[in-house]
PDB file of N, CA and C in Angstrom:
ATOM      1  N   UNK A   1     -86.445 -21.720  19.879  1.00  0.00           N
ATOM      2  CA  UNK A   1     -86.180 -22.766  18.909  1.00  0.00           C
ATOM      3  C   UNK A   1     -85.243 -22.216  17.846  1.00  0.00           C
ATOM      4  N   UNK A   2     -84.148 -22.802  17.385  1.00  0.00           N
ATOM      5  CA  UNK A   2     -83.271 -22.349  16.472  1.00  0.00           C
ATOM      6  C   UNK A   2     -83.127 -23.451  15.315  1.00  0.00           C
ATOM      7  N   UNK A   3     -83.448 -22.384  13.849  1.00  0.00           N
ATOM      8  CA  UNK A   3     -83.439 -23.304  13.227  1.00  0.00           C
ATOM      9  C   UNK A   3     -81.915 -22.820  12.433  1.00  0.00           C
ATOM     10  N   UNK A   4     -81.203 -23.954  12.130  1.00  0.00           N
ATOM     11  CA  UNK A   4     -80.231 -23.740  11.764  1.00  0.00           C
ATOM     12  C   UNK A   4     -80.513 -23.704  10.062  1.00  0.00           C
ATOM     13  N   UNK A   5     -78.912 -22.682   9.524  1.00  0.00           N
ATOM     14  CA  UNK A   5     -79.171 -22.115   7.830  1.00  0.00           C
ATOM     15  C   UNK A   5     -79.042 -23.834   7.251  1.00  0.00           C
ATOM     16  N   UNK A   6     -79.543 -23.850   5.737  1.00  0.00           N
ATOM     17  CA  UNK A   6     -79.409 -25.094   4.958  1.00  0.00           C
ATOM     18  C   UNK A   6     -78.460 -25.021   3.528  1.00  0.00           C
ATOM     19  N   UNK A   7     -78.378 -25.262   2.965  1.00  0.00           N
ATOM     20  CA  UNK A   7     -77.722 -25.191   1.519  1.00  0.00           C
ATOM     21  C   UNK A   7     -79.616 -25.097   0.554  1.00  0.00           C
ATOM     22  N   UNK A   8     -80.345 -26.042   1.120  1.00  0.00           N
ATOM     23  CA  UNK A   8     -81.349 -26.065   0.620  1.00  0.00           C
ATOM     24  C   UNK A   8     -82.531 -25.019   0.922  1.00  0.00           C
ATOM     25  N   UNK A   9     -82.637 -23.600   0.832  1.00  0.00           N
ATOM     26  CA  UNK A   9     -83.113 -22.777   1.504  1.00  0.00           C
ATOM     27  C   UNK A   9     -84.331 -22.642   0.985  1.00  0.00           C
ATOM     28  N   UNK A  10     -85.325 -22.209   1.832  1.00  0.00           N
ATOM     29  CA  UNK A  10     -86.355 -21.910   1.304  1.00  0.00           C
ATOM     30  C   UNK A  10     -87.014 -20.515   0.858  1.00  0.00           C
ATOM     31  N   UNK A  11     -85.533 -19.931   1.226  1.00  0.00           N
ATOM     32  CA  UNK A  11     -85.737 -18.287   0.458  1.00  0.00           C
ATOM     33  C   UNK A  11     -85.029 -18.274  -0.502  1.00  0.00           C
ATOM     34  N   UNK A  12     -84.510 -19.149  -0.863  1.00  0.00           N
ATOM     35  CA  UNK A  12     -83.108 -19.417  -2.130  1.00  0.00           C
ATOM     36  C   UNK A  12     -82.093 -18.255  -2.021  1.00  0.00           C
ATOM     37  N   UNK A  13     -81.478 -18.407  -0.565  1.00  0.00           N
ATOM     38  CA  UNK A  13     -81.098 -17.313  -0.116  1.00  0.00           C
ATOM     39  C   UNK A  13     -79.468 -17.971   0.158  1.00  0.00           C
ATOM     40  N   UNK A  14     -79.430 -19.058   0.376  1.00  0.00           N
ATOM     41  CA  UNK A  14     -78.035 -19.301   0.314  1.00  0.00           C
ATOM     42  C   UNK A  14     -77.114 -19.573  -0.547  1.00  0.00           C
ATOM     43  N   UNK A  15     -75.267 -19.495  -0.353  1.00  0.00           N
ATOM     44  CA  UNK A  15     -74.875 -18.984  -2.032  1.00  0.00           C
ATOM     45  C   UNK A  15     -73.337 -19.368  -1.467  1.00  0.00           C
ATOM     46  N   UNK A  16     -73.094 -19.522  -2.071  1.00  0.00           N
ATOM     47  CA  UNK A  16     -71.130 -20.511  -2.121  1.00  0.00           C
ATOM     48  C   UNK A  16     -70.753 -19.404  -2.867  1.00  0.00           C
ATOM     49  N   UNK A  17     -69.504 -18.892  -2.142  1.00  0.00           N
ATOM     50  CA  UNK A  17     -68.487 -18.046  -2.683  1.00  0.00           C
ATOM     51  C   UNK A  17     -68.023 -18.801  -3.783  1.00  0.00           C
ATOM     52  N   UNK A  18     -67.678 -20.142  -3.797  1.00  0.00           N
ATOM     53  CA  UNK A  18     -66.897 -21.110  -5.124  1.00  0.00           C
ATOM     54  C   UNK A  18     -67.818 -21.550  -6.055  1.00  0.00           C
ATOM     55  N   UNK A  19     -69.263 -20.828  -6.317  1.00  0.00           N
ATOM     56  CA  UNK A  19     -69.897 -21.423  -7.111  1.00  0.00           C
ATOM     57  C   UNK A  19     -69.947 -23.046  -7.148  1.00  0.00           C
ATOM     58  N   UNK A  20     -69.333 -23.755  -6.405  1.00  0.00           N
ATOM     59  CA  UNK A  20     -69.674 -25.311  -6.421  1.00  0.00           C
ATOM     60  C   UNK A  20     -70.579 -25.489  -6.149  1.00  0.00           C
ATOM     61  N   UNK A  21     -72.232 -24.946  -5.578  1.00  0.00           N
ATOM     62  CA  UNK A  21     -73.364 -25.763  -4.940  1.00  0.00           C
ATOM     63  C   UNK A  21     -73.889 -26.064  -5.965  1.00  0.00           C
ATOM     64  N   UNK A  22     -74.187 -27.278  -5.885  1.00  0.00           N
ATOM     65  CA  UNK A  22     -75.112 -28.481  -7.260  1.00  0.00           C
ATOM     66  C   UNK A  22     -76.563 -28.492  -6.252  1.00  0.00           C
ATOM     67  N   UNK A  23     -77.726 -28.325  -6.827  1.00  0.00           N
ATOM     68  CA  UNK A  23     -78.287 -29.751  -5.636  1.00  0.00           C
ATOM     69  C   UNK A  23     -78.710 -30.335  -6.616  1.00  0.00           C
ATOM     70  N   UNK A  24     -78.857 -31.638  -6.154  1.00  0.00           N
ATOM     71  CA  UNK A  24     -79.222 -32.617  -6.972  1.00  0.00           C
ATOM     72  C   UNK A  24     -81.069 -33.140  -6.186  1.00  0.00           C
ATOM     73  N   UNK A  25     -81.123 -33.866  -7.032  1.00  0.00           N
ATOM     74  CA  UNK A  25     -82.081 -34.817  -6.484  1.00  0.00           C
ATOM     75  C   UNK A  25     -82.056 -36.446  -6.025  1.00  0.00           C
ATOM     76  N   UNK A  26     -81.884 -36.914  -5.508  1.00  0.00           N
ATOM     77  CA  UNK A  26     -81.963 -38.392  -4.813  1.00  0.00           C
ATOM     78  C   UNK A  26     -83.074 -39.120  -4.343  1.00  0.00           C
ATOM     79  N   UNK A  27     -83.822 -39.438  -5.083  1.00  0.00           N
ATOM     80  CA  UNK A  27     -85.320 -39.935  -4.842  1.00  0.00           C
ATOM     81  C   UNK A  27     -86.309 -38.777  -4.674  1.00  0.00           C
ATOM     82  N   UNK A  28     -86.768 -38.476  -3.617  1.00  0.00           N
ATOM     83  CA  UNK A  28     -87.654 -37.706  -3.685  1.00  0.00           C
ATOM     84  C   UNK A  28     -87.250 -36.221  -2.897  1.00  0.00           C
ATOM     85  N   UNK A  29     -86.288 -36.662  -2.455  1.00  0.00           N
ATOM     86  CA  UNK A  29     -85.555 -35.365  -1.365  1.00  0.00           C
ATOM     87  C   UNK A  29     -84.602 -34.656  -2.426  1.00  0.00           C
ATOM     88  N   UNK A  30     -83.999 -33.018  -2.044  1.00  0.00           N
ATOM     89  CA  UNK A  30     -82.870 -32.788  -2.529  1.00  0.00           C
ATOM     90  C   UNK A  30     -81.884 -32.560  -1.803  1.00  0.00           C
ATOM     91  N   UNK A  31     -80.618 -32.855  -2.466  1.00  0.00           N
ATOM     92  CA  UNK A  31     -79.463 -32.874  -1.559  1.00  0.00           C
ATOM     93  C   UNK A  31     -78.471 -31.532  -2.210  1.00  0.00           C
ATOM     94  N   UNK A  32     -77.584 -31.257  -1.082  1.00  0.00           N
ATOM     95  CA  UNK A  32     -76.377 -30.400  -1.743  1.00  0.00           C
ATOM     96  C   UNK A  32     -75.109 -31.139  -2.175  1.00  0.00           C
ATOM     97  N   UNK A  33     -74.596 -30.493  -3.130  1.00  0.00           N
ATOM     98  CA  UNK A  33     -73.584 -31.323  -2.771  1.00  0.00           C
ATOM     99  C   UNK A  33     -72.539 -30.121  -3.377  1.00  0.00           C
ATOM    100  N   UNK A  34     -71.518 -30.411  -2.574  1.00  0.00           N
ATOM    101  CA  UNK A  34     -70.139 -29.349  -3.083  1.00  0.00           C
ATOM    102  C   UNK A  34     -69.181 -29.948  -4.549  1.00  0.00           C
ATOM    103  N   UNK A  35     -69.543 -29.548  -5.591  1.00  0.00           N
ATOM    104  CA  UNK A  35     -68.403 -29.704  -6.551  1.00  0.00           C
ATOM    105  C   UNK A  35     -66.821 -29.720  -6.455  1.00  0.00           C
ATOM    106  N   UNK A  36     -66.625 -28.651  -5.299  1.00  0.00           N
ATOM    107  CA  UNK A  36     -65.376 -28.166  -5.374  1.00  0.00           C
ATOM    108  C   UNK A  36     -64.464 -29.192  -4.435  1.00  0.00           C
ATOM    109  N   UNK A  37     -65.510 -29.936  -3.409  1.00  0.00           N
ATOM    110  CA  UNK A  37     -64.721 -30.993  -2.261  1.00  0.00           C
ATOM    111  C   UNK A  37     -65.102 -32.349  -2.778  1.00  0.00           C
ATOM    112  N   UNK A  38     -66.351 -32.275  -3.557  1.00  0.00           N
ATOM    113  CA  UNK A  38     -66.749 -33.587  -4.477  1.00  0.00           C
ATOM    114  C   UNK A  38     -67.231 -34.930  -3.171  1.00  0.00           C
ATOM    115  N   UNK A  39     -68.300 -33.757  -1.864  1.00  0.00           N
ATOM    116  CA  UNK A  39     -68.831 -34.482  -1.346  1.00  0.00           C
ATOM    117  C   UNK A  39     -69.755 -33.577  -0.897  1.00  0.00           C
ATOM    118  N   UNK A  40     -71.086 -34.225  -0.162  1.00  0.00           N
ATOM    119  CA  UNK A  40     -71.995 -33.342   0.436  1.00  0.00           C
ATOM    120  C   UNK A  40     -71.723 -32.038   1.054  1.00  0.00           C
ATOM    121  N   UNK A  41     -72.579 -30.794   0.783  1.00  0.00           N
ATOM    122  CA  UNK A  41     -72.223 -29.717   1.469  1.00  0.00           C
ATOM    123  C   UNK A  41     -72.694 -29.561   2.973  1.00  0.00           C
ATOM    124  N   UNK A  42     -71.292 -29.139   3.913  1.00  0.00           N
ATOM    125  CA  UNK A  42     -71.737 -28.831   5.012  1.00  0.00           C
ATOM    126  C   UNK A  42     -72.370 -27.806   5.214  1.00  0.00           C
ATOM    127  N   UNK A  43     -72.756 -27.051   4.145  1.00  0.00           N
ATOM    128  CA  UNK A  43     -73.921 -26.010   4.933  1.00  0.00           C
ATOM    129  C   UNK A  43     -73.658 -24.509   5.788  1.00  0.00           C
ATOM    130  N   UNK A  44     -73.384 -23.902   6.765  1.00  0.00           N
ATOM    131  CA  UNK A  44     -73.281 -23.222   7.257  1.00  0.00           C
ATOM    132  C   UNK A  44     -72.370 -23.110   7.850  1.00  0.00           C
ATOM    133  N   UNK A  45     -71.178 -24.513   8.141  1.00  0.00           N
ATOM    134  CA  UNK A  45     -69.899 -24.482   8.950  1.00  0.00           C
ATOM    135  C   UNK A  45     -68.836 -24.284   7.941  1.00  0.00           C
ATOM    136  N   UNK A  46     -69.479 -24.223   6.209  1.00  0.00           N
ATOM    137  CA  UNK A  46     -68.410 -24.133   4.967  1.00  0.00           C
ATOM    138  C   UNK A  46     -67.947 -22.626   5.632  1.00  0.00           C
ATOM    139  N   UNK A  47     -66.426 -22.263   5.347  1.00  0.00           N
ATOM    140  CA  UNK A  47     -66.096 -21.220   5.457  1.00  0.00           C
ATOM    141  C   UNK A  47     -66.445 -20.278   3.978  1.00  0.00           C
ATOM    142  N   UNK A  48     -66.905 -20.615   3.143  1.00  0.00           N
ATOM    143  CA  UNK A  48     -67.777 -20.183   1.331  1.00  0.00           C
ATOM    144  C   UNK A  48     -69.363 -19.975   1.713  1.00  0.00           C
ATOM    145  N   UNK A  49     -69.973 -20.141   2.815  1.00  0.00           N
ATOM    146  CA  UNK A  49     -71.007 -19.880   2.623  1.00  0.00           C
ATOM    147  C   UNK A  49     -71.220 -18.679   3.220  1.00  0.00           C
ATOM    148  N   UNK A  50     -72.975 -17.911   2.829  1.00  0.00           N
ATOM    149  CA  UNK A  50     -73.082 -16.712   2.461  1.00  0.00           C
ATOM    150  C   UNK A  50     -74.748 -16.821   2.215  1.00  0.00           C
ATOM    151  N   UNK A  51     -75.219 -15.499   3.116  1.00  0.00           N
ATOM    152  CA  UNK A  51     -76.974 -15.399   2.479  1.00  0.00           C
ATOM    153  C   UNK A  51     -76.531 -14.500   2.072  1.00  0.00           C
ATOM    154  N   UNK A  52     -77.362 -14.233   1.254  1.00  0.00           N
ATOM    155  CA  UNK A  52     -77.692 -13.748  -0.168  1.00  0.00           C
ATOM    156  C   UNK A  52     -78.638 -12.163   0.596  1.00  0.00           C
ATOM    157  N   UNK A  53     -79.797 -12.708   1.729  1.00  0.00           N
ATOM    158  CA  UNK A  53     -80.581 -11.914   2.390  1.00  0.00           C
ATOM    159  C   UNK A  53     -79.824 -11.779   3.698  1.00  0.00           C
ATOM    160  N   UNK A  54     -78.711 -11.625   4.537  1.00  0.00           N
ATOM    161  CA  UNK A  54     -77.819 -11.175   5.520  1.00  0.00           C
ATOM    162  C   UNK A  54     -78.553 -12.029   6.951  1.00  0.00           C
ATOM    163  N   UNK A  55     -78.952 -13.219   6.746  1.00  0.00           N
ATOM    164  CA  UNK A  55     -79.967 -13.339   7.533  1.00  0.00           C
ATOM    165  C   UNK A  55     -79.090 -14.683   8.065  1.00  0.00           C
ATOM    166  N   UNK A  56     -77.899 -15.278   8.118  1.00  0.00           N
ATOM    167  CA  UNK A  56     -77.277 -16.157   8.624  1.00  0.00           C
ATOM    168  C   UNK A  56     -76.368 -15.423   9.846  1.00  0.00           C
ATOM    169  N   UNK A  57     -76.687 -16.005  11.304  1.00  0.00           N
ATOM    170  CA  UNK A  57     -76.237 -15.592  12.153  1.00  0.00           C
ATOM    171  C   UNK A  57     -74.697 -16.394  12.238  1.00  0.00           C
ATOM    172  N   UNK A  58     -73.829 -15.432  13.072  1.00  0.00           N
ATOM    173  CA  UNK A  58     -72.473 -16.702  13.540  1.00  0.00           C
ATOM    174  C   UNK A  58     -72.874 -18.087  14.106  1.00  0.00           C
ATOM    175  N   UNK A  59     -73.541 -18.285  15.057  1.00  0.00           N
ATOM    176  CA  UNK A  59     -74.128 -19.629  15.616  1.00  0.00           C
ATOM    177  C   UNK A  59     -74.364 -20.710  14.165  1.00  0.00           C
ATOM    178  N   UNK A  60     -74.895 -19.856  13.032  1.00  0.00           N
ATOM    179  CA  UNK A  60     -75.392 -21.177  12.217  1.00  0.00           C
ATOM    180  C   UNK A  60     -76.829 -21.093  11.997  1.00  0.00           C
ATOM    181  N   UNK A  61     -77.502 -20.048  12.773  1.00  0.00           N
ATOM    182  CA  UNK A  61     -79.289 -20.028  12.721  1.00  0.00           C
ATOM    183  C   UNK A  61     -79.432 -18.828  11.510  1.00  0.00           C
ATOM    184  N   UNK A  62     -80.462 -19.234  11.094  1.00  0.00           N
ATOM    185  CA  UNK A  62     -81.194 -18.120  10.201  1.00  0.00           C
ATOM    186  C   UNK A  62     -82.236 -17.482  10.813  1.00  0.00           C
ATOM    187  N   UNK A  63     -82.037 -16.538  10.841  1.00  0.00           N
ATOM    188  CA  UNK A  63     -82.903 -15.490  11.495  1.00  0.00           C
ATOM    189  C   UNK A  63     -84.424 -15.576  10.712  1.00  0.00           C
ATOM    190  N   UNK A  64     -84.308 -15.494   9.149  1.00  0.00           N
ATOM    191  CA  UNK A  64     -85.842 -15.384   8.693  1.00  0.00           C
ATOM    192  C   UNK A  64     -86.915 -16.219   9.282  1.00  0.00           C
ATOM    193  N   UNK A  65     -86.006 -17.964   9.513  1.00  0.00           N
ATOM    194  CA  UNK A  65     -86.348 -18.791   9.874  1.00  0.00           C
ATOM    195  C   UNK A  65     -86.914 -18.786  11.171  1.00  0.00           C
ATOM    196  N   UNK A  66     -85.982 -18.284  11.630  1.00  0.00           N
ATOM    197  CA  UNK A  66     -86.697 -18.084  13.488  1.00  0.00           C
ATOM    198  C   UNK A  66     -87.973 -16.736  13.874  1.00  0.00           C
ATOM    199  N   UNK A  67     -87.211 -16.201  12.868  1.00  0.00           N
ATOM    200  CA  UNK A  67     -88.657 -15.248  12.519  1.00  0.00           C
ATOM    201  C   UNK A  67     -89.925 -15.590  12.633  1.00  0.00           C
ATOM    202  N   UNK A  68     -90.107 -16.545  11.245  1.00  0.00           N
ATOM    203  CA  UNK A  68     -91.133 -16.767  10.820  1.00  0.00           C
ATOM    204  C   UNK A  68     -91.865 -18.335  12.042  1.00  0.00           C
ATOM    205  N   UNK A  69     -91.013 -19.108  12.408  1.00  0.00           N
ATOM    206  CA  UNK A  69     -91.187 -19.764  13.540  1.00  0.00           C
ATOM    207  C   UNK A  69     -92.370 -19.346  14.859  1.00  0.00           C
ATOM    208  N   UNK A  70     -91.060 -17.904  15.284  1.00  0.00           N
ATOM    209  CA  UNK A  70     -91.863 -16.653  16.498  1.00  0.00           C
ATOM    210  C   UNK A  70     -93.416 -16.355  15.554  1.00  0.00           C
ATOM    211  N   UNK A  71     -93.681 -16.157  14.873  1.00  0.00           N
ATOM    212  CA  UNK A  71     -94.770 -15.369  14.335  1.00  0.00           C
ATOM    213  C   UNK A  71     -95.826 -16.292  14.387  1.00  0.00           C
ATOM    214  N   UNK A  72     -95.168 -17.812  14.128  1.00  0.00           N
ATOM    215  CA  UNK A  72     -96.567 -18.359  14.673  1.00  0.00           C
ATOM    216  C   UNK A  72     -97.165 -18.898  15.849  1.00  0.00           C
ATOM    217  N   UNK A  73     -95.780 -18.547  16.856  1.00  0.00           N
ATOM    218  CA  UNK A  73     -96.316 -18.709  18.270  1.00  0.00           C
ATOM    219  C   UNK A  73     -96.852 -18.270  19.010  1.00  0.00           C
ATOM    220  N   UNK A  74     -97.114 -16.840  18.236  1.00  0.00           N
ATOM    221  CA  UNK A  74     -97.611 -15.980  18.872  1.00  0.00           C
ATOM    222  C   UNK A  74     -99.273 -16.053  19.877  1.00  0.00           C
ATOM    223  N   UNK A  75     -99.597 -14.985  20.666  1.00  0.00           N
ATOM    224  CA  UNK A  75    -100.451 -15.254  22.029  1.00  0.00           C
ATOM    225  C   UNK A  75    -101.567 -15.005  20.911  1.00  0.00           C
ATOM    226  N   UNK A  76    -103.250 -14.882  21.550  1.00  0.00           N
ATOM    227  CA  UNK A  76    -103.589 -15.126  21.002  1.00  0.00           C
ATOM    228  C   UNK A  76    -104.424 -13.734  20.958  1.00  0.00           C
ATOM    229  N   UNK A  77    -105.617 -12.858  20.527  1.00  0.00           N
ATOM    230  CA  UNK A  77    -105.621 -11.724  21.144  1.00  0.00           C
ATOM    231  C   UNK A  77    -106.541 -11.167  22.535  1.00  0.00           C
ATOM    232  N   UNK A  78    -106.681 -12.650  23.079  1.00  0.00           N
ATOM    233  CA  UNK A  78    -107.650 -12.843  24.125  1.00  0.00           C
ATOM    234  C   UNK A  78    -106.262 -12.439  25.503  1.00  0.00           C
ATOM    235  N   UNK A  79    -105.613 -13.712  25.207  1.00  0.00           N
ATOM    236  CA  UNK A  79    -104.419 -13.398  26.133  1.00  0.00           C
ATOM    237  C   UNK A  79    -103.911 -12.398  26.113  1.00  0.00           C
ATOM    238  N   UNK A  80    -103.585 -11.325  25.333  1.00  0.00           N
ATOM    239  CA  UNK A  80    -102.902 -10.343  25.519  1.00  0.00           C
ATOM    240  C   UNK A  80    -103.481  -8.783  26.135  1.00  0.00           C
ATOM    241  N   UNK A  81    -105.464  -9.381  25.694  1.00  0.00           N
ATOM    242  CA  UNK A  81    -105.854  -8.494  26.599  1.00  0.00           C
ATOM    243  C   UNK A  81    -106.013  -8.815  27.838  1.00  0.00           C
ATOM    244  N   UNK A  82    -106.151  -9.684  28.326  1.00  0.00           N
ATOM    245  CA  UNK A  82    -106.233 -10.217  29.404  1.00  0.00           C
ATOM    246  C   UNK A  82    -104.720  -9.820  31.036  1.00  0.00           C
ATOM    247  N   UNK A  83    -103.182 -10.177  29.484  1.00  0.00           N
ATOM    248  CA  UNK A  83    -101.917  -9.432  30.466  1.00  0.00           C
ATOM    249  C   UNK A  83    -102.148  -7.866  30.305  1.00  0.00           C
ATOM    250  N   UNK A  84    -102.729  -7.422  29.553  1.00  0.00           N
ATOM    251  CA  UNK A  84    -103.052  -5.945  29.212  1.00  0.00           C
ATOM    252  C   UNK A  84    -103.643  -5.190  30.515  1.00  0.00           C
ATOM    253  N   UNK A  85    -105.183  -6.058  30.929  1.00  0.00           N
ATOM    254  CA  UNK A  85    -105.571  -5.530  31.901  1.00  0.00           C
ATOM    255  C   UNK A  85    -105.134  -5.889  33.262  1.00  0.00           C
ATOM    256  N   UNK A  86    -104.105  -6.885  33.301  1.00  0.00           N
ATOM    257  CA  UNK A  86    -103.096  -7.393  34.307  1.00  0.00           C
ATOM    258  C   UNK A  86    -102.406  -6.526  34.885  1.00  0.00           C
ATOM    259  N   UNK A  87    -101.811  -5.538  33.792  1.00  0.00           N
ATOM    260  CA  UNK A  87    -100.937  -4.462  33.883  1.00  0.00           C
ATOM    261  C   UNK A  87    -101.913  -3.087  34.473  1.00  0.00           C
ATOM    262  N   UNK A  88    -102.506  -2.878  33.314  1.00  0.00           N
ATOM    263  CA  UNK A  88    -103.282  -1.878  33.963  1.00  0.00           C
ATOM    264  C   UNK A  88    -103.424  -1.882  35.425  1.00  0.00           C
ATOM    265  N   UNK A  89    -103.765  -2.782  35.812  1.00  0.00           N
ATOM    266  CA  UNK A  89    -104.590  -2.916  37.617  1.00  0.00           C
ATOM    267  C   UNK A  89    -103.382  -2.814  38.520  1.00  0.00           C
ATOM    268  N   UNK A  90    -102.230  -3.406  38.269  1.00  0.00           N
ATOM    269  CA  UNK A  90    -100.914  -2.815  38.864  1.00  0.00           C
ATOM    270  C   UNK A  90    -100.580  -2.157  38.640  1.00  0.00           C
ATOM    271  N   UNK A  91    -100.806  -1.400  37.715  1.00  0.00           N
ATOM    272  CA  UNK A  91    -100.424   0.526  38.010  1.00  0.00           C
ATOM    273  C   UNK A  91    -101.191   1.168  38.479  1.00  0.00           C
ATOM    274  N   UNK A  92    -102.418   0.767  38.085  1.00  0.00           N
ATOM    275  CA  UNK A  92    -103.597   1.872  38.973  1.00  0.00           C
ATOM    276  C   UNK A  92    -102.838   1.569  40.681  1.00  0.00           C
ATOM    277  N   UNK A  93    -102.652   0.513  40.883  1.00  0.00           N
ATOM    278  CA  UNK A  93    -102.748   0.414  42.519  1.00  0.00           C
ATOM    279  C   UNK A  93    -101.101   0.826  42.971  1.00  0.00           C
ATOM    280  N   UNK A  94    -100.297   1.107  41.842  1.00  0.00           N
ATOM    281  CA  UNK A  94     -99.215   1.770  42.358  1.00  0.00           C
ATOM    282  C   UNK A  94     -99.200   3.092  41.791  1.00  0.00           C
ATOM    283  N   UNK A  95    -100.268   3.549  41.346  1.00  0.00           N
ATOM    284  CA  UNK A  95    -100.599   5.323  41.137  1.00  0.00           C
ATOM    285  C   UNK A  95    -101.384   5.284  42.688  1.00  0.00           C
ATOM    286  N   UNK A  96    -102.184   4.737  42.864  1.00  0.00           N
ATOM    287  CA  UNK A  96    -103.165   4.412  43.934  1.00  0.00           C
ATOM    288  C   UNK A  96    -102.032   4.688  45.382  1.00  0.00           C
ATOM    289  N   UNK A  97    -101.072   4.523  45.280  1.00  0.00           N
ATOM    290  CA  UNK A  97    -100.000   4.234  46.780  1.00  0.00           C
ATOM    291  C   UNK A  97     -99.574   5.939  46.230  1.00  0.00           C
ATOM    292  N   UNK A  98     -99.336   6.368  45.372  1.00  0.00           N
ATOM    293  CA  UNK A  98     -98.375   7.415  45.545  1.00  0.00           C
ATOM    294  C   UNK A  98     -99.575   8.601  45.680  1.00  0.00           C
ATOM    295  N   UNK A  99    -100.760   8.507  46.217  1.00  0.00           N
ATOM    296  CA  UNK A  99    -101.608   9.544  46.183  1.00  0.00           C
ATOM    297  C   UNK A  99    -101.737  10.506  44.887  1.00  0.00           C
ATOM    298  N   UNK A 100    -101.600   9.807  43.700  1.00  0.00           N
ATOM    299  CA  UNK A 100    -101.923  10.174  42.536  1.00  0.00           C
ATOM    300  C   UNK A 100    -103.298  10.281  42.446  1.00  0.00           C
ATOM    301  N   UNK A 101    -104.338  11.356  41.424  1.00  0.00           N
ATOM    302  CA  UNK A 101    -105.474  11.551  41.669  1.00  0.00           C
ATOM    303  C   UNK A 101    -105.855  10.548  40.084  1.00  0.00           C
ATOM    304  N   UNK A 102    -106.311   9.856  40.348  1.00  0.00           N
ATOM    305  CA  UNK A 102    -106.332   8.294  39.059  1.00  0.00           C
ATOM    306  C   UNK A 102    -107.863   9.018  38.273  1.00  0.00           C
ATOM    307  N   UNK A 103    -109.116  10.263  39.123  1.00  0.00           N
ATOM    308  CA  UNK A 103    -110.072  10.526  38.448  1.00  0.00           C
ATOM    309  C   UNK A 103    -109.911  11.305  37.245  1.00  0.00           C
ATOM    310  N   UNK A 104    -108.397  11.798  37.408  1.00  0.00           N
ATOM    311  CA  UNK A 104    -108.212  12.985  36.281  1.00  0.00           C
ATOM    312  C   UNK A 104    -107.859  12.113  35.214  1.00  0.00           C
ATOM    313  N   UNK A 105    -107.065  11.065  35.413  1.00  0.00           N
ATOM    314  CA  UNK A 105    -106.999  10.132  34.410  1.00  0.00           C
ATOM    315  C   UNK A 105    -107.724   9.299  33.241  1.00  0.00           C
ATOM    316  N   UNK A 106    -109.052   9.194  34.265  1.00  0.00           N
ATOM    317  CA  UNK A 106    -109.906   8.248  33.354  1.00  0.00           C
ATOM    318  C   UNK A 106    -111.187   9.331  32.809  1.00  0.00           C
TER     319      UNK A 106
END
């Protein structure tokens, strides 16, 4: 999932080389808007924009963002023991083929 950078960041991490970013408010949302073009800011395709935290990729995604995204998708710690001992049992049985002695092991 890619979340793309905003003008409206939630690390207050994004930053206009021209000092033009205003945001304003418009009912209950906030908006950007560019002073310097004297219309909404495009955001991440401005050739002036800039994180502040190095965290805007070329594509347009913010990495913190996708970060923090991954972190909550994460497995759970049932599943991971579960591929854990998945693994285990296919190596024992390919130590097991190469006449490896598996008693010295355990």
């Amino acid at each position: 999932m890619s979340v793309n950078c905003t003008p409206i960041c939630p690390f207050r991490a994004f930053y206009c080389t021209k000092k033009a970013l205003m945001i304003r408010r418009r009912g209950n949302e906030l908006v950007a808007f560019c002073s310097w073009t004297g219309d909404l800011c495009i955001g991440y395709r401005c050739q002036f924009a800039l994180c502040n935290k190095h965290a805007l990729l070329p594509d347009g995604t913010c990495s913190l963002l996708t970060r923090a995204v991954r972190r909550k998708e994460r497995p759970s710690i049932e599943e991971e023991a579960a591929k854990l001992e998945r693994e285990y049992v296919t190596i024992k049985d390919k130590l097991r083929k190469l006449d490896f002695d598996l008693e010295k092991l355990e």
